[in-house]
Protein backbone atom coordinates (compact mmCIF):
# COMPACT_ATOMS: atom_id res chain seq x y z
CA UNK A 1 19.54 22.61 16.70
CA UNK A 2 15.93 20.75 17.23
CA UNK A 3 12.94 22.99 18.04
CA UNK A 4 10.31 21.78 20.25
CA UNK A 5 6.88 22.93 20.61
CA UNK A 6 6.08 22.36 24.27
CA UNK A 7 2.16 22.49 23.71
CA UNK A 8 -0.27 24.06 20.63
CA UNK A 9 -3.55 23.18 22.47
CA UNK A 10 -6.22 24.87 22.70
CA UNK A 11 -7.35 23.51 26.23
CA UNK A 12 -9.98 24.46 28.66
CA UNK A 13 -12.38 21.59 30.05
CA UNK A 14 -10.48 20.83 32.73
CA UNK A 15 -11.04 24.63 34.52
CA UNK A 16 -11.85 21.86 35.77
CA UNK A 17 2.49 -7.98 40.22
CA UNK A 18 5.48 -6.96 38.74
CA UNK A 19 6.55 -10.19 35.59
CA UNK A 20 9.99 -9.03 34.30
CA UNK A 21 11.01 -10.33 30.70
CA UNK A 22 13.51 -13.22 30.92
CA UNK A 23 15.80 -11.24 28.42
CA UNK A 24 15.92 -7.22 28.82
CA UNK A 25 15.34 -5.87 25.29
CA UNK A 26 16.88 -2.77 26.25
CA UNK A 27 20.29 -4.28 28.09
CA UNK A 28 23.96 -2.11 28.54
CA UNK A 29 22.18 0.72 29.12
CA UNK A 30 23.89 2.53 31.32
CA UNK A 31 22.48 4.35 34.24
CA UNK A 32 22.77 7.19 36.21
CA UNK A 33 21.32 7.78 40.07
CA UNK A 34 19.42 10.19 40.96
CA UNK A 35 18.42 11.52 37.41
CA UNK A 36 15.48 13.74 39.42
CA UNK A 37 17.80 15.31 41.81
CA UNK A 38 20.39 16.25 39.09
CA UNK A 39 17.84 17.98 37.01
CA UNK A 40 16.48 19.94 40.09
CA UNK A 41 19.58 21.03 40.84
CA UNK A 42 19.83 18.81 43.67
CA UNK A 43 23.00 16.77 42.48
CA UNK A 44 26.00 17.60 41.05
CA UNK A 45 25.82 16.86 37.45
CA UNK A 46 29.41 14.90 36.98
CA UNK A 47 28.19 12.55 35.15
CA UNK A 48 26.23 14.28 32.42
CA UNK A 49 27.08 15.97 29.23
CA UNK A 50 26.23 18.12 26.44
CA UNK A 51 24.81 16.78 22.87
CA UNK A 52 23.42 17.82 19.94
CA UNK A 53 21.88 14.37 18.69
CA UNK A 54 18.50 14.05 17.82
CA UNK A 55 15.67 12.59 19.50
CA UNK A 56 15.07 8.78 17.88
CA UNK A 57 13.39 5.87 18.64
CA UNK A 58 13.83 1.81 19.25
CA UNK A 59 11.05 -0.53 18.49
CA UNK A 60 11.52 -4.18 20.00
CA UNK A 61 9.20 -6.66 20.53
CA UNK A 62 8.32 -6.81 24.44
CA UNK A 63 5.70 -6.99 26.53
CA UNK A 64 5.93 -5.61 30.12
CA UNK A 65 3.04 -5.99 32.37
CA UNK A 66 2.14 -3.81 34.54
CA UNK A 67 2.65 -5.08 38.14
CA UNK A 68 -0.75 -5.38 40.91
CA UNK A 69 1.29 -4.81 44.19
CA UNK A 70 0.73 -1.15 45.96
CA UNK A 71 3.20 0.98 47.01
CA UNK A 72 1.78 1.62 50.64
CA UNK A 73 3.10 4.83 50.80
CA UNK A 74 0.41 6.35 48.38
CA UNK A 75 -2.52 7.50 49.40
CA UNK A 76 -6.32 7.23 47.64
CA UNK A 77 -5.72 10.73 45.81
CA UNK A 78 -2.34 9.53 45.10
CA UNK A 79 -3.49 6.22 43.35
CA UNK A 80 -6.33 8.45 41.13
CA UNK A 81 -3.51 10.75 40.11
CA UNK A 82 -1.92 7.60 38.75
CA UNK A 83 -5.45 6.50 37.02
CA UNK A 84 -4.52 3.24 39.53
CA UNK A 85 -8.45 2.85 39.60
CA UNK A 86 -7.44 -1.05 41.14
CA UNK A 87 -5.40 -0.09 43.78
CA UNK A 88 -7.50 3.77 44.76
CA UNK A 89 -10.83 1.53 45.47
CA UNK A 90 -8.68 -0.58 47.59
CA UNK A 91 -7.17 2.61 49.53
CA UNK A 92 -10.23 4.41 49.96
CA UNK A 93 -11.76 4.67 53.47
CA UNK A 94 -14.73 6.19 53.04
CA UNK A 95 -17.87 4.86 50.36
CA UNK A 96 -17.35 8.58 48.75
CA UNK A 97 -14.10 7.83 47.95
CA UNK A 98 -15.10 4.41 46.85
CA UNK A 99 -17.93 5.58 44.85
CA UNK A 100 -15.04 7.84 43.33
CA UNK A 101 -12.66 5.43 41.71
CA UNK A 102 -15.56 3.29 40.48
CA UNK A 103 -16.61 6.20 38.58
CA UNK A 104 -13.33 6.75 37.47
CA UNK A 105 -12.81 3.39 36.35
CA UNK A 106 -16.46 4.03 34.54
CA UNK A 107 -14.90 6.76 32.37
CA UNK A 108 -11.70 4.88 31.38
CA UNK A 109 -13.42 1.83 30.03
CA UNK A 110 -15.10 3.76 27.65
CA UNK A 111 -18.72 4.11 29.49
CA UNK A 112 -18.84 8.49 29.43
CA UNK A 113 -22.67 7.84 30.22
CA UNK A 114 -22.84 5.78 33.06
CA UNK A 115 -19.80 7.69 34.58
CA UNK A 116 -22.02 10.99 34.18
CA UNK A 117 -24.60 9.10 36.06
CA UNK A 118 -22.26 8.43 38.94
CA UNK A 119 -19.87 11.56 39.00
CA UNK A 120 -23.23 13.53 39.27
CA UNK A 121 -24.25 11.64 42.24
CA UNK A 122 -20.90 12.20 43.72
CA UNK A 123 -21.12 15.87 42.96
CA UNK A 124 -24.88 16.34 44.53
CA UNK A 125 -24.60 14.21 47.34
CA UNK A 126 -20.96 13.29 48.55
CA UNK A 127 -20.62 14.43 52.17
CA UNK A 128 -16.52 15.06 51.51
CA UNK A 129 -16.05 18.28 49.93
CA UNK A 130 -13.02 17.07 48.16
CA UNK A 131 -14.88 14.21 46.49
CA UNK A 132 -18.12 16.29 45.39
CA UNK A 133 -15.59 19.49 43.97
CA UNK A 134 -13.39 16.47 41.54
CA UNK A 135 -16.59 14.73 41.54
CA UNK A 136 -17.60 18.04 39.45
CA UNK A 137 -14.52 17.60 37.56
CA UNK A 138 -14.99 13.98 36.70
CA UNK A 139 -18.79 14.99 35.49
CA UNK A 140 -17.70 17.77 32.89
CA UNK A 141 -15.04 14.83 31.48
CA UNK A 142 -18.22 12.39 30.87
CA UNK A 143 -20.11 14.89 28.95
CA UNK A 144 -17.51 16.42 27.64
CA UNK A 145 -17.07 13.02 25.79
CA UNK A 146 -19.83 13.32 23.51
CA UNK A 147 -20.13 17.79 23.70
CA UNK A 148 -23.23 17.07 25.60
CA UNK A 149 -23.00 20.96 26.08
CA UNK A 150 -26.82 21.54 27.24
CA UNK A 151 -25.83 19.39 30.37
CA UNK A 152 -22.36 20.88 31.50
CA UNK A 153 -24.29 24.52 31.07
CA UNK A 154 -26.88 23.05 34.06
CA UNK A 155 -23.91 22.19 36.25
CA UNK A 156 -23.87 24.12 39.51
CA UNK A 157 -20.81 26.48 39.41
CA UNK A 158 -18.19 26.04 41.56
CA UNK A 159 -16.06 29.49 42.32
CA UNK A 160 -12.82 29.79 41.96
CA UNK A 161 -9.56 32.43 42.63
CA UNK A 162 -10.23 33.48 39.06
CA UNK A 163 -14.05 34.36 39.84
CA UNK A 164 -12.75 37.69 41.57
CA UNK A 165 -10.86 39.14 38.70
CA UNK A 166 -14.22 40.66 36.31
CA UNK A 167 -13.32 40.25 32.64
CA UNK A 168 -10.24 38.61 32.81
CA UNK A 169 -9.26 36.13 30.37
CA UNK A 170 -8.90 33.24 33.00
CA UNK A 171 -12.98 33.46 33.81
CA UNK A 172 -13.91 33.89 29.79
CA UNK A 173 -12.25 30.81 29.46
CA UNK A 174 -14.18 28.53 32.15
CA UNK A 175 -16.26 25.50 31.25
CA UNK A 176 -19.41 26.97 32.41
CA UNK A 177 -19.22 30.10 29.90
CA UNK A 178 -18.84 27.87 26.80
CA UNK A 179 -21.14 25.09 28.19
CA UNK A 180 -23.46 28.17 27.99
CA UNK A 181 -22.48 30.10 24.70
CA UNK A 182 -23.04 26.36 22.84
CA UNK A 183 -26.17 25.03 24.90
CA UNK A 184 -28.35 25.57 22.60
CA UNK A 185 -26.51 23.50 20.02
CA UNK A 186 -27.54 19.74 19.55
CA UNK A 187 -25.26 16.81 19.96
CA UNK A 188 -23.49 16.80 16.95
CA UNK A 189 -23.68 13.96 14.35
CA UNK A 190 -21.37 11.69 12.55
CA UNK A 191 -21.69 10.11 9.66
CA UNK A 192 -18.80 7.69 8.91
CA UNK A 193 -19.42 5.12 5.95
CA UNK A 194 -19.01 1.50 6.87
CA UNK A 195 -15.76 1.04 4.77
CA UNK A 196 -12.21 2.07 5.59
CA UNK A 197 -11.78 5.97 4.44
CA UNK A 198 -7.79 6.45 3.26
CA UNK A 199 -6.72 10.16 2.75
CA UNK A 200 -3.85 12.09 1.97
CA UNK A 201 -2.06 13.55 5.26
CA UNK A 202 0.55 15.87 5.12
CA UNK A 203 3.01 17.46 7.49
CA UNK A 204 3.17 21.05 8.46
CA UNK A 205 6.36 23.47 8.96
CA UNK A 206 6.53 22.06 12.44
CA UNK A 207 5.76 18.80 11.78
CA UNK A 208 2.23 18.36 13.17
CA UNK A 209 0.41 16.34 10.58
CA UNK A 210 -2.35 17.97 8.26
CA UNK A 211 -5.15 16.95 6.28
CA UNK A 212 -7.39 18.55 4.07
CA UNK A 213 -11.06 18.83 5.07
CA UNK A 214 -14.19 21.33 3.51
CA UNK A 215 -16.80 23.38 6.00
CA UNK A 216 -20.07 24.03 4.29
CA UNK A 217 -18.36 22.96 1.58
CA UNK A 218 -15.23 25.22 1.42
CA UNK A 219 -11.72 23.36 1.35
CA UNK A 220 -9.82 24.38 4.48
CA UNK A 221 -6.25 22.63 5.62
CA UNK A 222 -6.08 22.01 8.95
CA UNK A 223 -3.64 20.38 11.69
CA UNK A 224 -4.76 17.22 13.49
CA UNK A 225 -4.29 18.02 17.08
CA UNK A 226 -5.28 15.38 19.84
CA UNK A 227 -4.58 18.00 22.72
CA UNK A 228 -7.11 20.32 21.72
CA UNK A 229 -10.39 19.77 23.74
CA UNK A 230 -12.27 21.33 20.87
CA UNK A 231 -11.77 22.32 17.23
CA UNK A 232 -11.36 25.77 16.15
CA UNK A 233 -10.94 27.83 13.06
CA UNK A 234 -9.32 31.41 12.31
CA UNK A 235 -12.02 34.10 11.72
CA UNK A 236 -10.62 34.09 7.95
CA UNK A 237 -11.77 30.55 7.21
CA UNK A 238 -15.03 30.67 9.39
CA UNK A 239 -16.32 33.60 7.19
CA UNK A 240 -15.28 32.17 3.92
CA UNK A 241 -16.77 29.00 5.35
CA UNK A 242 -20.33 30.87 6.15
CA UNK A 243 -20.32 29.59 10.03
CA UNK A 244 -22.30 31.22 11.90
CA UNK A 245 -21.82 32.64 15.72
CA UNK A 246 -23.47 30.23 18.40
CA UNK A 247 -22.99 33.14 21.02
CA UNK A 248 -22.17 37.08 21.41
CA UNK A 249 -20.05 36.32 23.98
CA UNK A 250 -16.51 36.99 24.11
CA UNK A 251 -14.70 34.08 25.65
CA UNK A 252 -10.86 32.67 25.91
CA UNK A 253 -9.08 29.42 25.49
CA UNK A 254 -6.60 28.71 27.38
CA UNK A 255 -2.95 27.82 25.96
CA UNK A 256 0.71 27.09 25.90
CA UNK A 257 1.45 31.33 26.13
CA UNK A 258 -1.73 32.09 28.89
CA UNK A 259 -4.80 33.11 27.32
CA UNK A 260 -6.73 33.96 23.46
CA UNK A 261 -9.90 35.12 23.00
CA UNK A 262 -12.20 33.25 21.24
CA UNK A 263 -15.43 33.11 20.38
CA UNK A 264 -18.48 30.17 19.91
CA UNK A 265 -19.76 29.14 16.39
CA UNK A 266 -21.48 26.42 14.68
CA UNK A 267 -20.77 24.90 11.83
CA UNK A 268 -23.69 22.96 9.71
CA UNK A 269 -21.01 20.40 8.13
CA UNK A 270 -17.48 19.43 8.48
CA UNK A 271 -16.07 16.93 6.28
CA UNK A 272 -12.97 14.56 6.56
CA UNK A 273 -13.61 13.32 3.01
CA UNK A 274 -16.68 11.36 3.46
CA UNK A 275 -16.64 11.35 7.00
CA UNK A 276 -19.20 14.25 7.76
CA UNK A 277 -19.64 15.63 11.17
CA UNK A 278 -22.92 17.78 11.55
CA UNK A 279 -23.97 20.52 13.68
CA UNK A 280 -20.40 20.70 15.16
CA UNK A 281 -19.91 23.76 18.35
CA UNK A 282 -16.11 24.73 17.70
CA UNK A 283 -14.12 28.11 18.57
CA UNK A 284 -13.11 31.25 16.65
CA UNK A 285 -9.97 32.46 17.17
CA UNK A 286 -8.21 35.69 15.29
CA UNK A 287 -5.92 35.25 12.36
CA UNK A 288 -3.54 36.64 14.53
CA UNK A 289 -3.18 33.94 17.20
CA UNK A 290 -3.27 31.34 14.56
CA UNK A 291 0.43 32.55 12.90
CA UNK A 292 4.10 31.42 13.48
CA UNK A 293 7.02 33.03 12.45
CA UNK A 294 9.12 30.31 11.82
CA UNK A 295 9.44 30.16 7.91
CA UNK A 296 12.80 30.61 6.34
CA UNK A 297 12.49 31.81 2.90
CA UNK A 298 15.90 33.05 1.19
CA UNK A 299 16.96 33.42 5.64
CA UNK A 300 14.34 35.77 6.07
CA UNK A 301 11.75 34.53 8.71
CA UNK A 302 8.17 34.66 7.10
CA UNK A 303 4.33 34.36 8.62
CA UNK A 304 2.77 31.30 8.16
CA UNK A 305 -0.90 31.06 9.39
CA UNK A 306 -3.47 28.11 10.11
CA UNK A 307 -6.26 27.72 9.08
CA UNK A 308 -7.49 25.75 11.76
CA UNK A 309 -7.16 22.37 14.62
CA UNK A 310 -9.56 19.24 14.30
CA UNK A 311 -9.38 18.48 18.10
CA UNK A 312 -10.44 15.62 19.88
CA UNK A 313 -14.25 16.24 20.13
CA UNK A 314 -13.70 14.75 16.26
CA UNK A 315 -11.28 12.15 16.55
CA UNK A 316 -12.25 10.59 19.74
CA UNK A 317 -15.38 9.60 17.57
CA UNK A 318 -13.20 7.63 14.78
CA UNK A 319 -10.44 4.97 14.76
CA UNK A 320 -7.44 6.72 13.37
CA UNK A 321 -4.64 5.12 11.50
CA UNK A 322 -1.84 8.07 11.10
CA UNK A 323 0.81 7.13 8.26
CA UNK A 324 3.32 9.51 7.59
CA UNK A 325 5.98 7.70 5.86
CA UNK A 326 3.08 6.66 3.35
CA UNK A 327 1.24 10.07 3.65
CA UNK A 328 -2.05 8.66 4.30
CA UNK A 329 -5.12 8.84 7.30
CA UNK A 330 -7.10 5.99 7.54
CA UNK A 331 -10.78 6.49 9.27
CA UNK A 332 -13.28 3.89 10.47
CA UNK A 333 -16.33 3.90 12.31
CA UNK A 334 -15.45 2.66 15.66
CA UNK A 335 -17.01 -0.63 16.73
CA UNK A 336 -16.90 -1.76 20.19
CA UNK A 337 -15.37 -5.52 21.07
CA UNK A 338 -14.71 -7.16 24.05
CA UNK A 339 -10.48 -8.42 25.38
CA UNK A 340 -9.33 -4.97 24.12
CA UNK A 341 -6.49 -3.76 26.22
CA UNK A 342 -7.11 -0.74 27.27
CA UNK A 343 -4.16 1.87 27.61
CA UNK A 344 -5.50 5.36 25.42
CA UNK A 345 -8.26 7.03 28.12
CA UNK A 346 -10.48 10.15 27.70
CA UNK A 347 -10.34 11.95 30.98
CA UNK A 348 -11.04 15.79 29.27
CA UNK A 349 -7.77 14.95 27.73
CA UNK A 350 -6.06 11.60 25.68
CA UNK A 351 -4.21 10.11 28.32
CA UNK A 352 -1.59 6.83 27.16
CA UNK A 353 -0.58 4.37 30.03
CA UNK A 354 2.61 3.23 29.42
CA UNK A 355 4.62 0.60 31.38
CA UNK A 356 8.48 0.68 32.45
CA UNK A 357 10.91 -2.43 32.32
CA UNK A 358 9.89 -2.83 36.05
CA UNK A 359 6.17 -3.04 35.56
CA UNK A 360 5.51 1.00 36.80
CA UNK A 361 2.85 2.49 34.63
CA UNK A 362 3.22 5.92 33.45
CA UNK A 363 0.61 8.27 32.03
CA UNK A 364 1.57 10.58 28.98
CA UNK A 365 -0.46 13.11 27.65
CA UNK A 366 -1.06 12.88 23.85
CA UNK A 367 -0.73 15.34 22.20
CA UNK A 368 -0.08 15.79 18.09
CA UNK A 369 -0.37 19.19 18.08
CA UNK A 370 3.01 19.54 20.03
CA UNK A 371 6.21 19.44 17.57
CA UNK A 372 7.87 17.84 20.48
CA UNK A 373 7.76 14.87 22.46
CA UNK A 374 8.70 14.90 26.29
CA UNK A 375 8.87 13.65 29.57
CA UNK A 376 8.48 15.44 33.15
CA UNK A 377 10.66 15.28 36.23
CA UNK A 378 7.75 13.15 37.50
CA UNK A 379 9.05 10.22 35.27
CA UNK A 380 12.45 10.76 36.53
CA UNK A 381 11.02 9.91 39.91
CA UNK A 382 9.61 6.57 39.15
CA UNK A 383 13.20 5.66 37.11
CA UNK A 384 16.26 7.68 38.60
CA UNK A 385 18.71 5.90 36.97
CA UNK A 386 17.63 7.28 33.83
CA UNK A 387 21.01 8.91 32.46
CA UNK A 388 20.28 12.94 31.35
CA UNK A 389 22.75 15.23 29.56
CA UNK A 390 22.07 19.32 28.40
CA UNK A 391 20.79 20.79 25.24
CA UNK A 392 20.00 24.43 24.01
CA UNK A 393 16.94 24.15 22.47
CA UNK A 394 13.98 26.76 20.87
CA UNK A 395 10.58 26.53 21.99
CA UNK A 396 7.10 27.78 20.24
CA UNK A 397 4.03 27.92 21.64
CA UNK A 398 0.93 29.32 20.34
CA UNK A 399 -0.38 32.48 22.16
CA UNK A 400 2.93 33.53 23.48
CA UNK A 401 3.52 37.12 23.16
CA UNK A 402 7.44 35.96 21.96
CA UNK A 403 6.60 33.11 20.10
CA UNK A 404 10.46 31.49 20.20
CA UNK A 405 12.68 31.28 22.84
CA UNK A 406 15.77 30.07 23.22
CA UNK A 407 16.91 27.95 26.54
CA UNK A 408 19.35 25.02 27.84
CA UNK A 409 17.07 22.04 29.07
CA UNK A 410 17.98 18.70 30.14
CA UNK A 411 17.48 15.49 27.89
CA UNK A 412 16.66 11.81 29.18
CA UNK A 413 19.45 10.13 26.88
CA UNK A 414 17.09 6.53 27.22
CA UNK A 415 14.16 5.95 28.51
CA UNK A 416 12.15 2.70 27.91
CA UNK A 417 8.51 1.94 27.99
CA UNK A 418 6.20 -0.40 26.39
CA UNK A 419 3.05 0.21 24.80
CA UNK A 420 1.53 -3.24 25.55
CA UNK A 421 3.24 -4.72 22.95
CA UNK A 422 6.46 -3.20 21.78
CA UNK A 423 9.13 -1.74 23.76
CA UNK A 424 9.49 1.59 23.14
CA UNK A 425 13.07 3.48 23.76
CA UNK A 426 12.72 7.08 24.03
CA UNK A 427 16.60 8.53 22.81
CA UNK A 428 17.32 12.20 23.77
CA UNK A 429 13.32 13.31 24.95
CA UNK A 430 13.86 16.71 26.76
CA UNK A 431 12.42 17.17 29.82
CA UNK A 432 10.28 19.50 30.89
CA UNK A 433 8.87 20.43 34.79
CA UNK A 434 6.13 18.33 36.22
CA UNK A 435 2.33 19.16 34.78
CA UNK A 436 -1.02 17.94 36.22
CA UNK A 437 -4.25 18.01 34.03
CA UNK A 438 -6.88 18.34 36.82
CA UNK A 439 -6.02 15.26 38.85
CA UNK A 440 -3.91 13.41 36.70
CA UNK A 441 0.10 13.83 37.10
CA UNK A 442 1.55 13.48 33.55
CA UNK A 443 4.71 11.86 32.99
CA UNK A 444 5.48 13.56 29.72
CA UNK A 445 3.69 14.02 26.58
CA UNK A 446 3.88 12.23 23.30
CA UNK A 447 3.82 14.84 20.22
CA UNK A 448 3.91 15.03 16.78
CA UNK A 449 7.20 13.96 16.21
CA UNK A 450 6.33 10.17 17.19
CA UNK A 451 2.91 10.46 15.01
CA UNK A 452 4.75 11.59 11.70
CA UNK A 453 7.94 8.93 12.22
CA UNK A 454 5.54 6.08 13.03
CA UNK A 455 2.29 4.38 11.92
CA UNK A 456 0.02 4.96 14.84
CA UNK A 457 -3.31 4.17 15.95
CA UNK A 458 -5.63 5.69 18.15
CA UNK A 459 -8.65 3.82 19.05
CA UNK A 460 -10.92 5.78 21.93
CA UNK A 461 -13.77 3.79 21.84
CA UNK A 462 -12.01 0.55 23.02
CA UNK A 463 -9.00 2.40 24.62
CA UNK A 464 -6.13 1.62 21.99
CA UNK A 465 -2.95 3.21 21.22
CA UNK A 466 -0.23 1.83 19.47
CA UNK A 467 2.30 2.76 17.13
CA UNK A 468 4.33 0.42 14.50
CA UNK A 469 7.14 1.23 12.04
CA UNK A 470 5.42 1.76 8.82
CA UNK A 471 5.44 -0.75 5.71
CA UNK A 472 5.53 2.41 3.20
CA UNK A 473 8.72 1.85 0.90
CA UNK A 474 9.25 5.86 0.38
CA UNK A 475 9.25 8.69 2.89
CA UNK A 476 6.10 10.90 1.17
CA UNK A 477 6.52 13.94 3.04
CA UNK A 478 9.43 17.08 2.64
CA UNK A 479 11.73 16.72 5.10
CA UNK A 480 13.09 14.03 7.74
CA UNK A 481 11.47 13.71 10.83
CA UNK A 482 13.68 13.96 14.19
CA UNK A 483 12.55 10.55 15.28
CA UNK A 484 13.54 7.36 13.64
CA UNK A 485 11.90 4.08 13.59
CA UNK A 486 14.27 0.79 13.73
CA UNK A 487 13.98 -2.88 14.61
């Protein structure tokens, strides 16, 4: 039986022409209509069945591009919930909504500054109320790019259904009460030596990957987790640590189970190895919500806590090269260059474009603090004929009050995408129900199952994700993963 973590992020900025390949890589597949409906319970399932395989993986060498034409029955929103920045500027009909995508397409090229410049136009001056409110939205991603908290505490609040519920966990965990616990902490700095920086990276007991890294000095290990907007600590570590409190105020984060409170602190130095990060606004969270009981230890289930998540306000800031098969993270200062093919985007979360056999981009949260790796009846949609069977399955997610459950969920039995320059078959990926992160539709999420079976890159500076099977002769790490790697 595979567990799957459906999310362990600790999220909360966003309260906020087709050319087939002569030869199909990924030929005598067999499909299935209507994949969408049968899930939804729309369709008889005759076809379907029920496995127990695990989840793998095919690497081929392809290249899909992505195809130009529109379909005309999308709309402007619709093309910005596909990041379709090309195709949205073409179906806007207003210079708002024009305005809009440019910005957009701002953000996604790697230019957080000038986007800020233009989203905060949008949002003080657009005469469509739809446009200035995701206009906000699009603002808090740009400075949320480099924690440019001092400027998302001066944005004009917008209310919301939450506003009306005093105290609740929902409002503690808006964007405008930690833009104003942390304003008065600088931009943090990173120092990154010129050379390549190759550490040791291990794997937890649910496979998210794990390095070792000191605060003020003390050694701390914590999981590397992309889908965190911000890094937090347990209370434990943060006092042995000496950080210090950047706020009084009680405030939340919002996760897989609902809600955890949390509070704002400041730590003077975080260190990757040499790669030091000062003056660094992160979150406190209680031992408590920071514990699984998933350890079996002579079949008795046992506690195991964490000590803390690097989250993406680090790691969009480096170039990443995640090993597991060799055991190692490789860090590099970023450095910009021009012809880089962009398909990793910061928009408040990592986003990964992806491209089907037919040319259909699809967007995929990453995330490597999710055990799991998914997809969303919204990528049934866009391929139908994908063929889908049933699995019982246990779930975990951090902050739920019952922190397993057990469930039947459908799998995708193939589904194959490209990453720009290998073909990518996805074998037995559950599927979960459709998920939007502010405006963006997600067509599934890659976890840390794909990370710790392959060697993959993440690049945010000039938008690259890739992964590779890894050259490293031995497997370093306890423990297969559920995804394999083959040519």
């Amino acid at each position: 039986m595979r567990r799957s973590v459906v999310s362990l992020s600790c999220i909360f900025l966003g309260l906020l022409a087709c050319h087939p390949t002569r030869r199909d890589p990924f030929a005598g597949v067999g499909p299935l209509a209507g994949a969408d409906a049968i899930v939804e319970g729309r369709a008889t399932a005759t076809a379907t069945d029920t496995i127990d395989a695990k989840m793998s993986i095919r690497l081929l060498r392809a290249r899909w591009a992505v195809r130009t034409d529109r379909d005309e029955g999308r709309d402007f929103w619709s093309d910005v919930a596909l990041l379709d920045t090309h195709n949205a500027e073409r179906a806007a009909s207003t210079m708002d909504e024009r305005t809009f995508a440019v910005a957009l397409r701002t953000l996604m090229d790697g230019q957080p500054g000038a986007a800020a410049v233009a989203f905060g136009l949008l949002h003080a001056a657009a005469t469509d109320s739809l446009v200035r409110g995701r206009a906000r939205i699009g603002l808090t991603m740009a400075l949320s790019y480099d924690s440019d908290w001092q400027a998302m505490a001066r944005l004009r609040a917008i209310p919301s259904a939450t506003d009306s519920i005093p105290g609740s966990l929902a409002v503690a965990a808006g964007v405008e009460r930690w833009a104003r616990a942390l304003s008065r902490i600088p931009t943090p700095v990173f120092e990154i030596p010129d050379q390549a920086v190759v550490l040791p990276m291990r794997r937890s007991f649910l496979g998210t990957p794990v390095v070792t890294i000191k605060i003020n000095g003390k050694a701390h290990e914590f999981w590397l987790d992309t889908g965190a907007s911000m890094t937090l600590l347990s209370t434990d570590v943060a006092i042995a640590a000496g950080a210090k409190l950047a706020a009084d105020d009680t405030l939340a984060l919002g996760v897989v189970g609902g809600h955890i409170e949390a509070r704002a602190i400041y730590i003077d130095s975080m260190a990757i190895g040499p790669v030091t990060v000062r003056g660094l606004g992160a979150a406190l969270v209680s031992p408590e919500a920071l514990k699984f009981d998933q350890k079996l230890v002579n079949g008795l289930r046992t506690t195991v806590p964490i000590d803390g998540m690097i989250g993406t306000d680090v790691l969009r800031h480096l170039d990443v090269v995640m090993d597991a098969k060799a055991g190692t993270i490789t860090l590099r200062r970023p450095r910009r260059y021009s012809g880089a093919r962009r398909n990793l985007f910061w928009v408040g979360y990592p986003v990964v474009r992806l491209v089907t056999p037919d040319g259909r981009p699809v967007l995929f949260g990453l995330d490597t603090g999710a055990e799991g790796t998914y997809v969303t009846n919204t990528l049934l949609k866009k391929m139908p004929r994908t063929p889908v069977a049933m699995r019982r399955m246990s779930l975990v997610g951090l902050g739920s009050d019952s922190k397993r459950t057990e469930k039947s969920t459908w799998i995708a039995r193939q589904v194959p995408l490209s990453d720009g320059n290998y073909a990518i078959m996805l074998n037995n990926v559950p599927i979960m129900p459709p998920q939007r992160w502010t405006f963006v539709d997600f067509d599934g999420v890659i976890g840390s199952d794909i990370a710790l079976a392959t060697r993959m890159h993440l690049d945010f500076t000039n938008g690259v994700f890739d992964i590779r099977a890894s050259d490293a002769p031995n497997v370093y790490y306890d423990g297969a993963p559920d995804v394999k790697v083959v040519y």
